[in-house]
Protein backbone atom coordinates (compact mmCIF):
# COMPACT_ATOMS: atom_id res chain seq x y z
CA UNK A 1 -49.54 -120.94 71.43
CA UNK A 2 -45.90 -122.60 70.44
CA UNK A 3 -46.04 -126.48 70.08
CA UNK A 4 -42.11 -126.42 69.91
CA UNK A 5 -40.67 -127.09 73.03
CA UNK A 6 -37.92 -124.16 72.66
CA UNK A 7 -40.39 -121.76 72.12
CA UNK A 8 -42.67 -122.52 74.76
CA UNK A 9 -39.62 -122.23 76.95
CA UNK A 10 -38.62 -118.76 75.72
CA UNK A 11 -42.39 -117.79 76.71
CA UNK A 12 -41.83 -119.18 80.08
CA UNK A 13 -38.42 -117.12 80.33
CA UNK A 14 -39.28 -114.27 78.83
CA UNK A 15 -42.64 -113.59 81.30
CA UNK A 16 -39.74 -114.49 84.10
CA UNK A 17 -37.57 -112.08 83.27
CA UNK A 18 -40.49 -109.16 82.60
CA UNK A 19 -41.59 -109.89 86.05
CA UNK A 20 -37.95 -109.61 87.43
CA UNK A 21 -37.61 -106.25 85.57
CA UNK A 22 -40.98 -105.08 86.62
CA UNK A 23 -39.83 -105.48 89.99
CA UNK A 24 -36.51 -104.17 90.54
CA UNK A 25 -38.25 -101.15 88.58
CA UNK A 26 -40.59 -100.81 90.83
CA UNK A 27 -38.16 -100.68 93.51
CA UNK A 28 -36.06 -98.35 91.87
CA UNK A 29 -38.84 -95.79 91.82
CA UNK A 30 -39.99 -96.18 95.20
CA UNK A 31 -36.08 -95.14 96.22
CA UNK A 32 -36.62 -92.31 94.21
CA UNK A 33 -39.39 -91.22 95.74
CA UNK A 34 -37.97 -91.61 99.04
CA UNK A 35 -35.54 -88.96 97.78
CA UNK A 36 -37.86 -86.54 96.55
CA UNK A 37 -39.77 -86.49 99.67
CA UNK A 38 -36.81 -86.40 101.98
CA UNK A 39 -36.32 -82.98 99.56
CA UNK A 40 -39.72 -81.92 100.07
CA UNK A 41 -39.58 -81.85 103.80
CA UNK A 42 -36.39 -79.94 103.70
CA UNK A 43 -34.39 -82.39 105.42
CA UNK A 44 -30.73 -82.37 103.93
CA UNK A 45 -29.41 -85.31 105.76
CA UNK A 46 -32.46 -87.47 105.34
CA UNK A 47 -32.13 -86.71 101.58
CA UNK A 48 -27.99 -87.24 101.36
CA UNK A 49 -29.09 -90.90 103.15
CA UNK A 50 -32.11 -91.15 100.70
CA UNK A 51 -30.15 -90.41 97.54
CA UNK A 52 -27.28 -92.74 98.71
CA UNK A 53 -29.60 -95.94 99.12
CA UNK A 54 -31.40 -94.49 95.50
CA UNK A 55 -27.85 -94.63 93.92
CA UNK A 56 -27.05 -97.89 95.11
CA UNK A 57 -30.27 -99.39 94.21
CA UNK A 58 -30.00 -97.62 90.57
CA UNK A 59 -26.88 -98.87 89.83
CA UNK A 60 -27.80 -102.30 90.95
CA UNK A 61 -30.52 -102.27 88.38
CA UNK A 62 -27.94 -100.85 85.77
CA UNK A 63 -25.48 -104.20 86.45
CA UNK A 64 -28.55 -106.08 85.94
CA UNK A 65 -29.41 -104.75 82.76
CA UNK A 66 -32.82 -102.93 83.68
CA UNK A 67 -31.42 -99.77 83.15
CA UNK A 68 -29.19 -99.12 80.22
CA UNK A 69 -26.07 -96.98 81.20
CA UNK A 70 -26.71 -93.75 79.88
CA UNK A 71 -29.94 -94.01 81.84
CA UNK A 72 -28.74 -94.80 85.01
CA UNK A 73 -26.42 -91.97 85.10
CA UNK A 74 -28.95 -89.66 84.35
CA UNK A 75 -31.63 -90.82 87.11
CA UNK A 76 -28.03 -90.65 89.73
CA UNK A 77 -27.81 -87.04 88.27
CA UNK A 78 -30.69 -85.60 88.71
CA UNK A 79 -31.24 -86.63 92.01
CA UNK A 80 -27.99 -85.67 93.06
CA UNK A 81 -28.36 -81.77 91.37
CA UNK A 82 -31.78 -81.87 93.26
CA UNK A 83 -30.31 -82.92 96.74
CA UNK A 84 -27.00 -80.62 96.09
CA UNK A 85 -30.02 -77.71 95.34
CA UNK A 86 -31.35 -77.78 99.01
CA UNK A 87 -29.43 -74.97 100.20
């Protein structure tokens, strides 16, 4: 354990912000799987919605810094090419 007060702060804010990103990834890939299943059910409109809310909640997690950029706009694009596949 740190005895210098610094460090033992870093601890505290680094298990904060691992339990932030935890969550909002979490979140992120319970959208997605909103999306996948609005695709498995065949309903286009349900999965436009459900890859709209995904997007948002990606990108959210990109401006946070959970998601590096490149990675973000992969997860967007993949959903999108799988909703845009429905036909």
């Amino acid at each position: 354990m740190a005895n210098i007060k610094s460090a033992k702060k870093r601890i505290i804010v680094a298990e904060t912000r691992a339990a932030r990103n935890k969550a909002v990834r979490s979140r992120v890939k319970t959208y997605i799987k909103k999306v996948h299943a609005a695709i498995e059910s065949g309903d286009k409109a349900a999965a436009a919605e459900a890859l709209k809310a995904a997007a948002s909640e990606i990108d959210r997690a990109e401006s946070k810094g959970v998601y590096h950029a490149n990675n973000a706009s992969r997860k967007v694009s993949r959903l999108s090419k799988a909703v845009a596949a429905m036909n």
